[in-house]
C-alpha atoms as a PDB file:
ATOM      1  CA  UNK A   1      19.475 -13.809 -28.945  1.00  0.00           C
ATOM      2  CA  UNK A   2      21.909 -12.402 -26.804  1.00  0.00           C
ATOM      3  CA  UNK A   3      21.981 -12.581 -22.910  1.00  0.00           C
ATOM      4  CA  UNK A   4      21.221  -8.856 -22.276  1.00  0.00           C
ATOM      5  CA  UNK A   5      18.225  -9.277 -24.986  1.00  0.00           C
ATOM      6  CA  UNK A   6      16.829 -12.340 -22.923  1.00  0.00           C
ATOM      7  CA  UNK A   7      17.150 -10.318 -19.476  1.00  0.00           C
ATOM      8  CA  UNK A   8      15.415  -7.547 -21.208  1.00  0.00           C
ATOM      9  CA  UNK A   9      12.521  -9.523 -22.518  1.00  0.00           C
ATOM     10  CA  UNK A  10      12.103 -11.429 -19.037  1.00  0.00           C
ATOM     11  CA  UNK A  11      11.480  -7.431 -17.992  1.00  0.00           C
ATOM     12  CA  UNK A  12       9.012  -6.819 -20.256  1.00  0.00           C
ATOM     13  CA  UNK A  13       6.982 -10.055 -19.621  1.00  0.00           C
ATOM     14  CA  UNK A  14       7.291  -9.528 -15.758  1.00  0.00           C
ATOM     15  CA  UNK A  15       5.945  -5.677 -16.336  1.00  0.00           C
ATOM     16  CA  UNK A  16       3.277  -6.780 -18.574  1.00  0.00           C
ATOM     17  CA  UNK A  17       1.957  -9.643 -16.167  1.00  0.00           C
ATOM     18  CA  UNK A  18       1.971  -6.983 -13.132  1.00  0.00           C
ATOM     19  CA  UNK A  19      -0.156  -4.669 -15.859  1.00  0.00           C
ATOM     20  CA  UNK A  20      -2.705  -6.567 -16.356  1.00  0.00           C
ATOM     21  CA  UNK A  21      -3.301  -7.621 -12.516  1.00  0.00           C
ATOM     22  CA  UNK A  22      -3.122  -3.470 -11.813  1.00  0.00           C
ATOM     23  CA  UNK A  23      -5.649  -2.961 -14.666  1.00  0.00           C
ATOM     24  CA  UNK A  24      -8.014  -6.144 -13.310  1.00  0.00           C
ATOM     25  CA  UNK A  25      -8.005  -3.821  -9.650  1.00  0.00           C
ATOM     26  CA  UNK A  26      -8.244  -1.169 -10.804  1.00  0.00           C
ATOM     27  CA  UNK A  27     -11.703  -2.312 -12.769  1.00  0.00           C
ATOM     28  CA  UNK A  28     -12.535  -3.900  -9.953  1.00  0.00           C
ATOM     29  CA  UNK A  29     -12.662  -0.928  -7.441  1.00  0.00           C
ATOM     30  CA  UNK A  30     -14.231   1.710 -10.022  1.00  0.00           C
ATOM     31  CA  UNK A  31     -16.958  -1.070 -10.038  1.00  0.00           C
ATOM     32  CA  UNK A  32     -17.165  -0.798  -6.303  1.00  0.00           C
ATOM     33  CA  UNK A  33     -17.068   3.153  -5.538  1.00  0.00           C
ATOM     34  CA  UNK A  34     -20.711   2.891  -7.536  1.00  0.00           C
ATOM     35  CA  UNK A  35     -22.171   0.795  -5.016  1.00  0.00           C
ATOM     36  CA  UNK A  36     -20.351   2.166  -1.520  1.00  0.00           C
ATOM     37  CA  UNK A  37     -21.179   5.093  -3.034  1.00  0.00           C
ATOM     38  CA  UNK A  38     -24.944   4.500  -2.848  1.00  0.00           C
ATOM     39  CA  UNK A  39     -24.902   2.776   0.425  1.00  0.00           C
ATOM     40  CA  UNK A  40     -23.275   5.834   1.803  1.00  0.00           C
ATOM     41  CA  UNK A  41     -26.135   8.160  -0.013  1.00  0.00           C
ATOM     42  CA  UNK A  42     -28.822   6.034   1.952  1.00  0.00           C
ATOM     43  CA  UNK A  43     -27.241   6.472   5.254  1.00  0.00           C
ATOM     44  CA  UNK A  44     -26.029   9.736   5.695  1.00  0.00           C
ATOM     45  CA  UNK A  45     -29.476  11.732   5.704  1.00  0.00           C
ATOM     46  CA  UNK A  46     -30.493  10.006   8.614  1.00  0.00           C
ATOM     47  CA  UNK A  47     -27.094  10.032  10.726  1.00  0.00           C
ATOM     48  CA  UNK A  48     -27.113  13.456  10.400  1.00  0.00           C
ATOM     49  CA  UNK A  49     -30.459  14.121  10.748  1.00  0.00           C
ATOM     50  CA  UNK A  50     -30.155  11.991  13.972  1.00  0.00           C
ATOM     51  CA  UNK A  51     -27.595  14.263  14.951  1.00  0.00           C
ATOM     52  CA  UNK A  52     -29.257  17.515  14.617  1.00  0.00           C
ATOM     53  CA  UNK A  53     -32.144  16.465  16.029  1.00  0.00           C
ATOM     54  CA  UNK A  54     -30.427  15.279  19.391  1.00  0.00           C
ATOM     55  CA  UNK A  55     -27.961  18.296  19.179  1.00  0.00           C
ATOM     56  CA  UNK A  56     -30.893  20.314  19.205  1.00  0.00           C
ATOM     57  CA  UNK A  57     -32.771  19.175  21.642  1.00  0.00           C
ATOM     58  CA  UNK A  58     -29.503  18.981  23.885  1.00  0.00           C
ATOM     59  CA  UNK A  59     -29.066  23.000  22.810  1.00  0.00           C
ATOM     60  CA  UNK A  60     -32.520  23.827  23.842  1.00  0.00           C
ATOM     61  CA  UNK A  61     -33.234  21.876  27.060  1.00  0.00           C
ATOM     62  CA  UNK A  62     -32.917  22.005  30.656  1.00  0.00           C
ATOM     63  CA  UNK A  63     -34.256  18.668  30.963  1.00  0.00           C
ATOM     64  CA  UNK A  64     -32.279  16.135  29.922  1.00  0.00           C
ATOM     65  CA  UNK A  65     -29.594  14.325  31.935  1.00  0.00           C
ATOM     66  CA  UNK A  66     -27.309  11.790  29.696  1.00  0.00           C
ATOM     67  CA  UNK A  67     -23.686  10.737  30.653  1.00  0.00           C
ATOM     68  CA  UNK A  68     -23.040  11.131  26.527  1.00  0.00           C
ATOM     69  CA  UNK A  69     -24.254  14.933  26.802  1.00  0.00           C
ATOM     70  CA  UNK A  70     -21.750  15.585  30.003  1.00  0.00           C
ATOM     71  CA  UNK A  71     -19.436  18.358  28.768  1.00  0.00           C
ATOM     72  CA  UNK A  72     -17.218  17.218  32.509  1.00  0.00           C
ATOM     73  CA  UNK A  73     -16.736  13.547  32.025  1.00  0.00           C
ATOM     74  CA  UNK A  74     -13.536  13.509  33.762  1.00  0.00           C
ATOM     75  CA  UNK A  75     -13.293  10.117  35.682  1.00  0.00           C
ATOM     76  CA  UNK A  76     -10.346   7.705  34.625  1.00  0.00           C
ATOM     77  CA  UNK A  77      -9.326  10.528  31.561  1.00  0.00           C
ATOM     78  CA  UNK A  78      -9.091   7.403  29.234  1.00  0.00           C
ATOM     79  CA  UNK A  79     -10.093   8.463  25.863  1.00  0.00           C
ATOM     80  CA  UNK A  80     -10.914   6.454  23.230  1.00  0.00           C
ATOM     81  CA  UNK A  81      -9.903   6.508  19.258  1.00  0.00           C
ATOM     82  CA  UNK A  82     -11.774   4.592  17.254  1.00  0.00           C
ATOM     83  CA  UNK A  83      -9.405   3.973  13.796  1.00  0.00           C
ATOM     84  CA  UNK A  84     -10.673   2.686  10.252  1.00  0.00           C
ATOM     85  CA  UNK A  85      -8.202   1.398   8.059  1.00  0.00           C
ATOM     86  CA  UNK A  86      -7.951  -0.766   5.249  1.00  0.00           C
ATOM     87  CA  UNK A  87      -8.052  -4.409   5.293  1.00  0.00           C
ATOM     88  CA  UNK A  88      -6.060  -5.093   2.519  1.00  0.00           C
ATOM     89  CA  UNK A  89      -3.323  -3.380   0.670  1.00  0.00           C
ATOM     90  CA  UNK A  90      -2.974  -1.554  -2.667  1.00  0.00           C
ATOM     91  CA  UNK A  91      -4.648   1.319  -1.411  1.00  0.00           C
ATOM     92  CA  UNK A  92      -2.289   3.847  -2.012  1.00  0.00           C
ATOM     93  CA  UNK A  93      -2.194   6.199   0.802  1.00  0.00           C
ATOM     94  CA  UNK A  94      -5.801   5.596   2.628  1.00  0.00           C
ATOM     95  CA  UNK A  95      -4.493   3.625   5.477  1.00  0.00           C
ATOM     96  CA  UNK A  96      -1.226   5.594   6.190  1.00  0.00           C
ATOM     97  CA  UNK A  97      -3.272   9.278   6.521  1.00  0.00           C
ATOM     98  CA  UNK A  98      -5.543   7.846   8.817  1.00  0.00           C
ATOM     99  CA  UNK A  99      -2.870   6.354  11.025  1.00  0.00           C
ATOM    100  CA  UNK A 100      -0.842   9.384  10.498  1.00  0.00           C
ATOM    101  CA  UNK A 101      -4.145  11.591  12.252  1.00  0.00           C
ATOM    102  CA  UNK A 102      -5.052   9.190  14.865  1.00  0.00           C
ATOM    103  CA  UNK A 103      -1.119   9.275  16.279  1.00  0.00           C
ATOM    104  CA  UNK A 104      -1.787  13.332  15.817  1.00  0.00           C
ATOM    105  CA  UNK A 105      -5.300  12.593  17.952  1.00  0.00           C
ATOM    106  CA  UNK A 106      -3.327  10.633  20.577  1.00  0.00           C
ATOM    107  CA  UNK A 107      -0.203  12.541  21.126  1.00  0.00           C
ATOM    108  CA  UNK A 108      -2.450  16.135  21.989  1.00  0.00           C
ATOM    109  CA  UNK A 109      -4.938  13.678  23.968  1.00  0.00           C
ATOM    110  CA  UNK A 110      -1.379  12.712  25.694  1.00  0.00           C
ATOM    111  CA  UNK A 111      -0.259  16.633  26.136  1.00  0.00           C
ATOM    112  CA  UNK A 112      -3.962  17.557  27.727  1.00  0.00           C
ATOM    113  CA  UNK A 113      -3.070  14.463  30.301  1.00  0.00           C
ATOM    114  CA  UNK A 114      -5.573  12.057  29.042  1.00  0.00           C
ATOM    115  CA  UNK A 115      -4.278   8.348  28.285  1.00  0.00           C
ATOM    116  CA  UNK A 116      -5.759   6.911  24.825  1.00  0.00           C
ATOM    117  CA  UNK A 117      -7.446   3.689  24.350  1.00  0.00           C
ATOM    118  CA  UNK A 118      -6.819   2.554  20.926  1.00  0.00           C
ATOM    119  CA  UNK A 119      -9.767   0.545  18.832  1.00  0.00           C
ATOM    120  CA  UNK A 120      -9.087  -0.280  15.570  1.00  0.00           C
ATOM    121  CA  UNK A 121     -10.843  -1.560  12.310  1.00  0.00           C
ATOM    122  CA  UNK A 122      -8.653  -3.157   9.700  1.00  0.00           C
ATOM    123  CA  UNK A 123      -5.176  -5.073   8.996  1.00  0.00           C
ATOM    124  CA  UNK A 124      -3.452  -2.021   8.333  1.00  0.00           C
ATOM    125  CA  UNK A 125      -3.996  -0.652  11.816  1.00  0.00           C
ATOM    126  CA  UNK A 126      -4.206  -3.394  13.720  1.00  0.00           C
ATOM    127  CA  UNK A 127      -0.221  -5.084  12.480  1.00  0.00           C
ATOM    128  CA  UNK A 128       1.213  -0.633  12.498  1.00  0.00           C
ATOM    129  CA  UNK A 129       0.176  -1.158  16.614  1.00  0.00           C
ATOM    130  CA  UNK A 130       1.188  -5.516  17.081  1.00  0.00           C
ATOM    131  CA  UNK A 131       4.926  -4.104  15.028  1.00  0.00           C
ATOM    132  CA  UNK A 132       5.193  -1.583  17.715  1.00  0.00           C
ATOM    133  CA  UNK A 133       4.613  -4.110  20.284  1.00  0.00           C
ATOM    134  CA  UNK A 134       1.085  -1.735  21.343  1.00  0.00           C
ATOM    135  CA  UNK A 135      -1.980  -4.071  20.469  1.00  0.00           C
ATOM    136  CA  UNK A 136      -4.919  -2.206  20.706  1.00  0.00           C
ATOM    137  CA  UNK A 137      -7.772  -2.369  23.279  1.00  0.00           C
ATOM    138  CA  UNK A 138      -9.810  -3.997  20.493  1.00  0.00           C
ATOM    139  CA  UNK A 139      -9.952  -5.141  16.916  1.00  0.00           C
ATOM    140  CA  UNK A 140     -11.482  -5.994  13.608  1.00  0.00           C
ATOM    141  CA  UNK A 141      -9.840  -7.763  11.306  1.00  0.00           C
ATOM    142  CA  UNK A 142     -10.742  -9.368   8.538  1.00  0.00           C
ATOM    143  CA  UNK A 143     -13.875  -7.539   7.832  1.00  0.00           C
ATOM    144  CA  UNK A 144     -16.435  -7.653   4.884  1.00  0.00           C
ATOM    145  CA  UNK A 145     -17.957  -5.248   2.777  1.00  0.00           C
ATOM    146  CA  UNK A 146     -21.264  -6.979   2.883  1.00  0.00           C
ATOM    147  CA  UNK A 147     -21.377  -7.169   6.518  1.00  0.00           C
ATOM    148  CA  UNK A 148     -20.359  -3.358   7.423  1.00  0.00           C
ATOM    149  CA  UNK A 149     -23.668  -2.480   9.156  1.00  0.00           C
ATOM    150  CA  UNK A 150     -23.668  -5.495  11.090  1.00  0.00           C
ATOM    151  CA  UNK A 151     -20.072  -4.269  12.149  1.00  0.00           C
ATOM    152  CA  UNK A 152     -21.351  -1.150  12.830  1.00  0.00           C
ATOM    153  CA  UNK A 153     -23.765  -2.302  15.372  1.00  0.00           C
ATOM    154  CA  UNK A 154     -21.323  -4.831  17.120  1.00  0.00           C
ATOM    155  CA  UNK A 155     -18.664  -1.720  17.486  1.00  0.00           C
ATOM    156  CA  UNK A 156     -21.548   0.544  18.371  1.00  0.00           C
ATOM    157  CA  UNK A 157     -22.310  -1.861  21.154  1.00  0.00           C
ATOM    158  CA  UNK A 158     -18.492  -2.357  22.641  1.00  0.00           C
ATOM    159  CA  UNK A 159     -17.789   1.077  22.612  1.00  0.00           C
ATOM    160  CA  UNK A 160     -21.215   2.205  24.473  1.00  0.00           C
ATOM    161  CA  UNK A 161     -20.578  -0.707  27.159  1.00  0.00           C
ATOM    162  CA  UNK A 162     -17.074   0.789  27.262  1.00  0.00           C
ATOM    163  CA  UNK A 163     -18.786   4.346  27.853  1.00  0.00           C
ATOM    164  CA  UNK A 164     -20.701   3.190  30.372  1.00  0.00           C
ATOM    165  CA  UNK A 165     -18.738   0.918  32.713  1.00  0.00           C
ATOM    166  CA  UNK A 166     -17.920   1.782  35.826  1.00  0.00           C
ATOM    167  CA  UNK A 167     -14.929  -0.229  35.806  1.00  0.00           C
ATOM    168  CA  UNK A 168     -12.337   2.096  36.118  1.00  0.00           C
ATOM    169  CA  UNK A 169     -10.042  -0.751  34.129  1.00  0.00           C
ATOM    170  CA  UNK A 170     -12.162   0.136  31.366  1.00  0.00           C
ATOM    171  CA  UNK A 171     -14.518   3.252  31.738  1.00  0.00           C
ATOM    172  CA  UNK A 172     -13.676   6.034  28.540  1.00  0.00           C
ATOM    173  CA  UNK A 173     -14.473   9.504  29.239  1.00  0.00           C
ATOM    174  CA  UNK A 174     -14.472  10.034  25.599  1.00  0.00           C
ATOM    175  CA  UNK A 175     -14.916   8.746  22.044  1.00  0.00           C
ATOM    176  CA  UNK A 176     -13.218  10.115  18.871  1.00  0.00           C
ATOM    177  CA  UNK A 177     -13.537   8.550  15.668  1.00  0.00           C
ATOM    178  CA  UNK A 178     -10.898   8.944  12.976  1.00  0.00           C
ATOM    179  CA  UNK A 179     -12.009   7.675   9.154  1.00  0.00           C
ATOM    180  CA  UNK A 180     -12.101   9.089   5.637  1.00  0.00           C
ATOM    181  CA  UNK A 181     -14.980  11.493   4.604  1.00  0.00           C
ATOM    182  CA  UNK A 182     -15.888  10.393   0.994  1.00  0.00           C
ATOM    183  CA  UNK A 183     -17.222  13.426  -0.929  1.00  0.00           C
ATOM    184  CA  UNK A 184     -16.443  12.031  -4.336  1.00  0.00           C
ATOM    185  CA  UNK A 185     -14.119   9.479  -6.247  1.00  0.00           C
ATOM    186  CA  UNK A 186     -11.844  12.742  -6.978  1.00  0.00           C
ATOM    187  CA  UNK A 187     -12.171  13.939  -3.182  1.00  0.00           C
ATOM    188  CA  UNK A 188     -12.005  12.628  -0.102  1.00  0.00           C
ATOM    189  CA  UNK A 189     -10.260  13.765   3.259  1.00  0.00           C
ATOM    190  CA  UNK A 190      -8.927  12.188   6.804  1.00  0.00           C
ATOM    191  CA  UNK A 191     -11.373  13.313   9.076  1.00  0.00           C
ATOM    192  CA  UNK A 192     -11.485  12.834  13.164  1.00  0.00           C
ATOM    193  CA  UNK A 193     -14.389  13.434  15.112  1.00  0.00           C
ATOM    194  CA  UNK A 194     -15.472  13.536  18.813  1.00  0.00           C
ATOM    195  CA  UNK A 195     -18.374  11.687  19.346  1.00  0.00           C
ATOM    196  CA  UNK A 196     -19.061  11.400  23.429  1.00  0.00           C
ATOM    197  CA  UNK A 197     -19.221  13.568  24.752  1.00  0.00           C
ATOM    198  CA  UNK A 198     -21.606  14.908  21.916  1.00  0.00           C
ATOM    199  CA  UNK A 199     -20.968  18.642  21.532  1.00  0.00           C
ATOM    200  CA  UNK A 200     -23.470  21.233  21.075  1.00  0.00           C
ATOM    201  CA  UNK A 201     -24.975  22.159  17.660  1.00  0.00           C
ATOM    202  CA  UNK A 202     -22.685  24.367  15.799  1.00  0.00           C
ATOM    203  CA  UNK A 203     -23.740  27.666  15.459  1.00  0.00           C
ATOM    204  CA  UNK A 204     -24.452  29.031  11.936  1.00  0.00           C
ATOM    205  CA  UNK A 205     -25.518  32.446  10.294  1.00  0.00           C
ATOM    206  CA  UNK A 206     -28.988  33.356  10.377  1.00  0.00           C
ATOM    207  CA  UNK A 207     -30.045  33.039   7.120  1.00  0.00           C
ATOM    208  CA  UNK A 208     -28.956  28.850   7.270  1.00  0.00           C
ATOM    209  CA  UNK A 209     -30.010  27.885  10.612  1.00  0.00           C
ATOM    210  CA  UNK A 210     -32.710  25.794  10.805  1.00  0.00           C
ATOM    211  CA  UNK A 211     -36.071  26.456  12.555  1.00  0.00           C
ATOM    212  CA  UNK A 212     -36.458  23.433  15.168  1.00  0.00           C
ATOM    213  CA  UNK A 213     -39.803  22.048  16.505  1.00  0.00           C
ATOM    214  CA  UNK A 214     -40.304  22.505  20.027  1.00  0.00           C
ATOM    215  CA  UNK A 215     -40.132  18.761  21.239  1.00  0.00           C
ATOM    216  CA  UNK A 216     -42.358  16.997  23.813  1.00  0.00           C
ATOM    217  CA  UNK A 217     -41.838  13.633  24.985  1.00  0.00           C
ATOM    218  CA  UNK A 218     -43.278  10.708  25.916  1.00  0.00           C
ATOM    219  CA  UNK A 219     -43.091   9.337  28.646  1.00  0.00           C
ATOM    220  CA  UNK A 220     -40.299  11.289  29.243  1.00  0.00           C
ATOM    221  CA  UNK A 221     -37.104  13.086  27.838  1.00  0.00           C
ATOM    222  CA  UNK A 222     -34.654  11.193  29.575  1.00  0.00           C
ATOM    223  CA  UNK A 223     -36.276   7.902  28.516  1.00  0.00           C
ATOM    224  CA  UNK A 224     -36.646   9.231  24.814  1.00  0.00           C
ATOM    225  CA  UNK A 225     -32.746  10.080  24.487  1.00  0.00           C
ATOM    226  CA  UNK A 226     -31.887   7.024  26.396  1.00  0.00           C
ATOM    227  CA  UNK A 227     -33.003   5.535  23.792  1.00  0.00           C
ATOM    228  CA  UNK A 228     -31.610   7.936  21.014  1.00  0.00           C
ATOM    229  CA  UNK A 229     -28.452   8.000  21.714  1.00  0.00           C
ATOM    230  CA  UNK A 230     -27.294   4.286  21.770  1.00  0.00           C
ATOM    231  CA  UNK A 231     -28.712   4.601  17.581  1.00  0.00           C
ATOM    232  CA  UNK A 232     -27.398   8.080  17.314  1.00  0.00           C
ATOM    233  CA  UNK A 233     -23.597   5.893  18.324  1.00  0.00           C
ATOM    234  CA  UNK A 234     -24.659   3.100  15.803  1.00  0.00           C
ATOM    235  CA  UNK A 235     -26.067   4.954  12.754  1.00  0.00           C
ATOM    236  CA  UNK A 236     -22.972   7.661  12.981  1.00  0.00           C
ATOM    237  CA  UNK A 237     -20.251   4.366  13.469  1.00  0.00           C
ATOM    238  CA  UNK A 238     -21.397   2.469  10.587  1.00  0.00           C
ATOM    239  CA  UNK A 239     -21.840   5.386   8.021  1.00  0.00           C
ATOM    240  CA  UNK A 240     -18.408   6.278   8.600  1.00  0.00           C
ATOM    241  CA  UNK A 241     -17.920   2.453   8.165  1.00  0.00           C
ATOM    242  CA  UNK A 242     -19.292   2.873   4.498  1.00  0.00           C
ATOM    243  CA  UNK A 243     -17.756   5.980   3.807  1.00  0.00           C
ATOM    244  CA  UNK A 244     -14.298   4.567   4.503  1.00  0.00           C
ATOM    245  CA  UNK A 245     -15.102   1.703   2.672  1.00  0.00           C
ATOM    246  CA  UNK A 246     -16.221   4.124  -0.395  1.00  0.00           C
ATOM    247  CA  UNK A 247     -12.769   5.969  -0.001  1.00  0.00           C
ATOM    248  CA  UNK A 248     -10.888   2.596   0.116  1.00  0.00           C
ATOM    249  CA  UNK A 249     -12.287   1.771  -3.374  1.00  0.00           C
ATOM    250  CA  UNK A 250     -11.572   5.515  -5.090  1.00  0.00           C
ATOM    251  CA  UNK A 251      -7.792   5.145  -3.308  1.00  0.00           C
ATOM    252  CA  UNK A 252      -7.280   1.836  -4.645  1.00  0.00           C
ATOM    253  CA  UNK A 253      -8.409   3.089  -8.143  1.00  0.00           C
ATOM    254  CA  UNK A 254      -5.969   5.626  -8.248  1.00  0.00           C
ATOM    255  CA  UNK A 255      -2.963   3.570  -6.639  1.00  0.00           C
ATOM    256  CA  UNK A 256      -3.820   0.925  -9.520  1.00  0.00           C
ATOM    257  CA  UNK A 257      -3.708   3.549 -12.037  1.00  0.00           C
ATOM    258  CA  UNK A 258      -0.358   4.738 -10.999  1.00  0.00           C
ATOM    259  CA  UNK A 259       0.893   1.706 -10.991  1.00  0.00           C
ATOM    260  CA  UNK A 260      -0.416   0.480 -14.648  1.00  0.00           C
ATOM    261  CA  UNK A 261       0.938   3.866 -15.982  1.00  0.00           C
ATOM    262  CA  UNK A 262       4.304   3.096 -14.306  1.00  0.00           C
ATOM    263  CA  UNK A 263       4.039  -0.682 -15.637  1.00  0.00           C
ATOM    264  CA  UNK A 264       4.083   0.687 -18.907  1.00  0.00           C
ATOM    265  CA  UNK A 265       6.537   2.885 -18.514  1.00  0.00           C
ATOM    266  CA  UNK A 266       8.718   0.335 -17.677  1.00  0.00           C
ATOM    267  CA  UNK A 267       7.626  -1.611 -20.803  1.00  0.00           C
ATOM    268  CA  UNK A 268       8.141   0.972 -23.270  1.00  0.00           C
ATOM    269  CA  UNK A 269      11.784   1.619 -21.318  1.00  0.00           C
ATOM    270  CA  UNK A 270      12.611  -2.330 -21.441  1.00  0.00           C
ATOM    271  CA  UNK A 271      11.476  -2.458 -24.829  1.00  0.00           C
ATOM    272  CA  UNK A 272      13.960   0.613 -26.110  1.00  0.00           C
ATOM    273  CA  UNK A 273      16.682  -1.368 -24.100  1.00  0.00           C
ATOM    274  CA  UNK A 274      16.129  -4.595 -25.756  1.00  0.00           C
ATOM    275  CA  UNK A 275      15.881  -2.801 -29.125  1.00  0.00           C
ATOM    276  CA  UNK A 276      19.237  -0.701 -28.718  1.00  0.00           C
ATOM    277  CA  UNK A 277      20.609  -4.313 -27.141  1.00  0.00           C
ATOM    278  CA  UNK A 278      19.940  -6.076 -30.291  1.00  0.00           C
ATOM    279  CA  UNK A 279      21.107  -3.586 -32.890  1.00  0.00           C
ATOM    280  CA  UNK A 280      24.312  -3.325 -30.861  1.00  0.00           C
ATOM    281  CA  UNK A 281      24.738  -7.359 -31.222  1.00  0.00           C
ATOM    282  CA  UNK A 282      23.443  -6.991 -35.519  1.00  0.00           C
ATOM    283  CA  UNK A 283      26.324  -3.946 -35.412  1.00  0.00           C
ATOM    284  CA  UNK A 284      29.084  -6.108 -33.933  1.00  0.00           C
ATOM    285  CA  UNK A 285      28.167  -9.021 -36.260  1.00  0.00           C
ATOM    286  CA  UNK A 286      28.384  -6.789 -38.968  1.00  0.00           C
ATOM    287  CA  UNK A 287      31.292  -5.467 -38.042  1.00  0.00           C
ATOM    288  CA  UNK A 288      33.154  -8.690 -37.526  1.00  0.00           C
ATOM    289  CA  UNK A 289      31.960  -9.357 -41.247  1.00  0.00           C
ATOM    290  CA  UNK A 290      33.431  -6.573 -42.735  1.00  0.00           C
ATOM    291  CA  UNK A 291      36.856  -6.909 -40.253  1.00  0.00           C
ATOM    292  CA  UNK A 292      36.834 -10.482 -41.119  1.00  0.00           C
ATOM    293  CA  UNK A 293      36.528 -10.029 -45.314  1.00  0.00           C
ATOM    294  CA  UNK A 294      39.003  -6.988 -44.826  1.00  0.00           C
ATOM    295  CA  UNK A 295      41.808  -9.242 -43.151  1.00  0.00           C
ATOM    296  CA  UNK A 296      40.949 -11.841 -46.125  1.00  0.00           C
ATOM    297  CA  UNK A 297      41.847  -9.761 -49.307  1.00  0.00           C
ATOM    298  CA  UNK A 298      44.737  -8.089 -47.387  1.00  0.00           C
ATOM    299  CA  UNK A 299      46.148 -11.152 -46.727  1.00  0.00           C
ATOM    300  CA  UNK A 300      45.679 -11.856 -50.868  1.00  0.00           C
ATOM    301  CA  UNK A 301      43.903 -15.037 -49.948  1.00  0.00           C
ATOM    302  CA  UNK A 302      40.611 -16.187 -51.889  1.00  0.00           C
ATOM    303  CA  UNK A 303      37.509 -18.196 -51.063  1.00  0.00           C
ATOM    304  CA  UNK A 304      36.837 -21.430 -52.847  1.00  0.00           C
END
């Protein structure tokens, strides 16, 4: 076998190794999106619900005092972003469009003169800031899937100290969250989202709104959504938590799936090369036959 034939052939092998370990993720993560999938199911109906329900009562009520409900919070005009990214690679494009929309966040947060604090979740994020020599205010990395809700609570907690302090070193004025919304393994968006203060609910035709029960409280309002909204902060962190983590697993399918298609594209290419290689070399040996018998009986000469 020629040398071009044994380069060829080294291809192929090479291509057909990196196949299989693109297939094996790619099995891997379509085993996953099932699960995150179902986590996410049990978590959004009462993050949201959570979220109505204090909306609501915010919309309604003359009562309540809450430093997350100030519309003015306007003290040190540090801002916080709170980024999800992926802790590992082979996610296609997951990590770079949520980077790509918290620098969006940040620059108009910049251009309305407010000066944003950076917390971020995930390798990805945290090494795009430590390259640029801007280390964020706060990071997690490496993270589990198994322990997201305990993440959830321990980020919940930082970020409410954080909205709370009166250290003006460390006091935010606001919280925006930027993750992936997972609506599907086909579907899912970059999606950023102010949390403190929380706004107002949104209003919607008449036909959809909802009818909301007058609330009363015991012993009092301000003690009920004191207590509220710390779980409101928790139960909203770590379902975005598992719906980036669902969206990390359908992103990683379809970057695997790319690359096993292009892995065999480069096999089937290799394998034509290696195939034209080596009836090149049988034409040239035939050809060298033939010259070789030609300059024989020209020359009159016979083999004994």
């Amino acid at each position: 076998m020629g040398a071009q034939q044994r380069v060829y052939k080294q291809k192929i092998r090479s291509a057909q190794g990196m196949k299989k370990i693109f297939k094996a993720k790619e099995m891997v993560a379509a085993s996953r999106i099932a699960k995150a999938h179902a986590r996410v199911t049990a978590t959004t109906p009462y993050a949201e619900a959570l979220t109505r329900a204090i909306g609501s009562v915010a919309s309604h009520s003359d009562e309540i005092r809450h430093p997350f409900l100030d519309a003015d919070r306007h003290e040190t005009g540090r801002a916080g972003i709170l980024m999800i990214t992926a802790d590992r690679g082979m996610t296609g494009p997951y990590s770079h469009n949520v980077i790509r929309a918290a620098e969006q966040l940040a620059n108009t947060l910049r251009d309305q003169g407010k000066e944003p604090v950076m917390y971020v979740v995930g390798r990805k994020g945290d090494s795009y800031y430590r390259f640029r020599n801007r280390p964020p205010q706060h990071s997690w990395t490496p993270y589990k899937e198994n322990e997201l809700p305990e993440l959830g609570r321990e980020i919940a907690k930082l970020v409410t100290q954080d909205l709370l302090s009166e250290d003006p070193a460390v006091h935010l004025d606001e919280l925006y969250v930027v993750g992936t919304r997972f609506e599907s393994r086909f579907q899912q968006y970059t999606k950023s989202i102010r949390m403190v203060p929380m706004g107002l609910v949104e209003a919607e035709s008449e036909e959809h709104r909802p009818v909301y029960p007058l609330y009363e409280f015991a012993p009092d309002a301000d003690t009920v959504i004191e207590e509220l909204l710390p779980r409101y902060i928790r139960s909203r962190i770590t379902n975005i938590l598992l719906q980036a983590m669902a969206s990390e697993h359908a992103s990683t399918q379809r970057a695997m799936k790319t690359a096993t298609d292009n892995a065999e594209t480069q096999i089937r290419k290799f394998t034509r090369m290696a195939n034209s290689a080596r009836q090149a070399e049988i034409t040239q040996e035939i050809t060298e036959i033939v010259g070789g018998a030609d300059a024989l009986s020209g020359s009159g000469r016979t083999e004994r």
